[in-house]
C-alpha atoms as a PDB file:
ATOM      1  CA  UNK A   1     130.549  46.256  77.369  1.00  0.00           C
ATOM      2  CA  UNK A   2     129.851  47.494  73.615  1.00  0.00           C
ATOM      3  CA  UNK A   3     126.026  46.973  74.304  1.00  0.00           C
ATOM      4  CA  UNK A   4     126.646  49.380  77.779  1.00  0.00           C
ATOM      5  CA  UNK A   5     128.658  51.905  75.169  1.00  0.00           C
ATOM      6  CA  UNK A   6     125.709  51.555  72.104  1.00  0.00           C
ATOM      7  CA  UNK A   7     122.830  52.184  74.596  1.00  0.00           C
ATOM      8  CA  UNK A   8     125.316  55.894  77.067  1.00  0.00           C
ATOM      9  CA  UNK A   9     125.772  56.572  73.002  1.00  0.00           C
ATOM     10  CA  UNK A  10     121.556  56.389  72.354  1.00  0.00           C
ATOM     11  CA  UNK A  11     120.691  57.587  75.398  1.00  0.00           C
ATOM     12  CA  UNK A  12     123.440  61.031  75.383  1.00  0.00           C
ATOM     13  CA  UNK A  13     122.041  61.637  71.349  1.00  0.00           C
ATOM     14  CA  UNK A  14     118.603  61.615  72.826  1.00  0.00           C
ATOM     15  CA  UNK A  15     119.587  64.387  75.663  1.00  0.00           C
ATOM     16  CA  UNK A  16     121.783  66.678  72.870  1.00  0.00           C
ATOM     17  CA  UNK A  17     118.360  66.270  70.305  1.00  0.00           C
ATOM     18  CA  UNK A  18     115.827  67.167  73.411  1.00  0.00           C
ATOM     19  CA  UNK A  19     118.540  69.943  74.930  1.00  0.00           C
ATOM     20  CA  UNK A  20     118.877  71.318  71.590  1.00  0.00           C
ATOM     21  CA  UNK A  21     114.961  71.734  70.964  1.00  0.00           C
ATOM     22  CA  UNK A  22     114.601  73.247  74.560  1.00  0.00           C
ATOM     23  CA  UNK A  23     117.383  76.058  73.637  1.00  0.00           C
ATOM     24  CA  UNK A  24     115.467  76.909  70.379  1.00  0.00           C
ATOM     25  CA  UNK A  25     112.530  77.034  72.000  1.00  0.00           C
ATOM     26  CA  UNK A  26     113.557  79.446  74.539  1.00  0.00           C
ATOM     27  CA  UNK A  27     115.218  81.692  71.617  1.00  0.00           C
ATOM     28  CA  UNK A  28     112.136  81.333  69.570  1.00  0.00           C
ATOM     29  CA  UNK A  29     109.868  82.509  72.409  1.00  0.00           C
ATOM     30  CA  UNK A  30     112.529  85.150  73.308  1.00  0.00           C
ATOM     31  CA  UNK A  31     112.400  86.898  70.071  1.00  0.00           C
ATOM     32  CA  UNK A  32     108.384  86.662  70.225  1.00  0.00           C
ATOM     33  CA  UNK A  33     109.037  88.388  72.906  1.00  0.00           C
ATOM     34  CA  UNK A  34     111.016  90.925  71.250  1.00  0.00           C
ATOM     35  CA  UNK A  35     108.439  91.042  68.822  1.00  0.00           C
ATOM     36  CA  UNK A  36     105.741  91.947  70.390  1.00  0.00           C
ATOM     37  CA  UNK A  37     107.187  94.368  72.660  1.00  0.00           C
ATOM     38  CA  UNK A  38     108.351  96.573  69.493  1.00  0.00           C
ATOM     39  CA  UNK A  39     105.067  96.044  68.459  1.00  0.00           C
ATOM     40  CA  UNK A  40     103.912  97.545  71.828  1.00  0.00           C
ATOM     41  CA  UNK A  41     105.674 100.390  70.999  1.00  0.00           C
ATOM     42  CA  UNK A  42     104.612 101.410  68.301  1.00  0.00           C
ATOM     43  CA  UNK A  43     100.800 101.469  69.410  1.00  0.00           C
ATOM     44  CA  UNK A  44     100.634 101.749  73.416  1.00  0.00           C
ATOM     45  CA  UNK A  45      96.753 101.613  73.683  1.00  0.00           C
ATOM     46  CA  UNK A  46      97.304 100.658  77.510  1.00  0.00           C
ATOM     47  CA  UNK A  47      98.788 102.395  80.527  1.00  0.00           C
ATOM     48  CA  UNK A  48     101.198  99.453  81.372  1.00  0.00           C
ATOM     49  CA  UNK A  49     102.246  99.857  77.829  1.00  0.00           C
ATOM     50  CA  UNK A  50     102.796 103.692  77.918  1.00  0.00           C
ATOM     51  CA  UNK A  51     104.862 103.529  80.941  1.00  0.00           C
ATOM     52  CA  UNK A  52     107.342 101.007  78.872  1.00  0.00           C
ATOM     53  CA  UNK A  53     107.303 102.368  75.452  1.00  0.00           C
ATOM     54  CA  UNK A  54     110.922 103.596  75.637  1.00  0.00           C
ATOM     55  CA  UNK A  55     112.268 100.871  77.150  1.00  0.00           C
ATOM     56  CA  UNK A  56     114.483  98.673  74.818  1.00  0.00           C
ATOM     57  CA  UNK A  57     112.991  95.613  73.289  1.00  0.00           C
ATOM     58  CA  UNK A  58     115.479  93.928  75.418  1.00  0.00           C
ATOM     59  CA  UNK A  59     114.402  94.838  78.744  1.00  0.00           C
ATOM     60  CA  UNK A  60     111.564  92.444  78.296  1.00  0.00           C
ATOM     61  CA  UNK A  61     113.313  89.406  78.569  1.00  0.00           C
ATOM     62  CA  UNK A  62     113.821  88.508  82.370  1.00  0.00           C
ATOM     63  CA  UNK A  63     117.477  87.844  83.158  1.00  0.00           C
ATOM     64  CA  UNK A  64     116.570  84.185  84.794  1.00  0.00           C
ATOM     65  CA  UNK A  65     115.288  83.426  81.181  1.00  0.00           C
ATOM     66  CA  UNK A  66     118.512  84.428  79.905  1.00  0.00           C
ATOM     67  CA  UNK A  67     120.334  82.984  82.833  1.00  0.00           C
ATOM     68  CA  UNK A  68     118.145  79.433  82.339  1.00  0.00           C
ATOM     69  CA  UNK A  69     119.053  79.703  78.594  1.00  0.00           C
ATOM     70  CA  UNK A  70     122.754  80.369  79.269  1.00  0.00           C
ATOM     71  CA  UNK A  71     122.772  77.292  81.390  1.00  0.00           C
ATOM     72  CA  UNK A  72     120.977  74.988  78.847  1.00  0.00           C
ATOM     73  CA  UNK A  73     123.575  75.820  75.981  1.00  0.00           C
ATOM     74  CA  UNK A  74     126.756  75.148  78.860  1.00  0.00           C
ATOM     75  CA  UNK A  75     124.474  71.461  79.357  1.00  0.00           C
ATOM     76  CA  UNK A  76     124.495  70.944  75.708  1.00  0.00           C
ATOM     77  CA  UNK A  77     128.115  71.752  74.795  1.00  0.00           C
ATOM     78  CA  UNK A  78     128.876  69.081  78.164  1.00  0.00           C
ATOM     79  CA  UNK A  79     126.305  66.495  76.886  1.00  0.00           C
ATOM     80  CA  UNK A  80     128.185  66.796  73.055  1.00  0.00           C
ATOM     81  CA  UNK A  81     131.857  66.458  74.732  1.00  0.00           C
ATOM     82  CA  UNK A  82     130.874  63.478  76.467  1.00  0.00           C
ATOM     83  CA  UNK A  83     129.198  62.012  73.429  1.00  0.00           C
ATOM     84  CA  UNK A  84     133.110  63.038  71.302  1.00  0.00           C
ATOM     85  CA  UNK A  85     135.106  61.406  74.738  1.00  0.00           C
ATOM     86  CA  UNK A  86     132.180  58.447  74.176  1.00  0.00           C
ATOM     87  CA  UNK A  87     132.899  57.966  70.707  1.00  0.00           C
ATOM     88  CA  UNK A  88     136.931  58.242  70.969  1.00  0.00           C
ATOM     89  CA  UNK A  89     137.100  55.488  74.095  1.00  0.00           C
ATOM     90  CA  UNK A  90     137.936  58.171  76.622  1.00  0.00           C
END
């Protein structure tokens, strides 16, 4: 039984570590995003760029990204309460 509990406690620490990468990933790539779309406006050299330069750096982040990332942080906060109901004998 404490073998069972040792190797759910390894094997949720591994999902938090791996979720928690995959979330700053996502916000990393986001704010490239960002990034380079202020940098877009401020020198539109194309027509695709033209016809977004007063958009808000925002708007170039697709809501499923945000919707994906949303989802991944609700995963994490899950896989850390079972980990705390884990650790207490819940």
């Amino acid at each position: 039984m404490e073998d069972q509990k040792v190797h759910e406690r390894k094997e949720l620490l591994e999902q938090i570590m791996a979720k928690r990468q995959q979330i700053e990933f996502e916000k990393i790539r986001m704010a490239e995003d960002i990034a380079v779309s202020q940098d877009n406006n401020q020198n539109p050299d194309v027509s695709e760029e033209m016809k977004n330069f007063y958009d808000p750096a925002g708007n170039v982040i697709d809501r499923g990204e945000i919707k994906d990332l949303s989802e991944a942080e609700e995963d994490l906060i899950r896989l850390i309460d079972r980990l705390h109901k884990l650790d207490k004998g819940d």
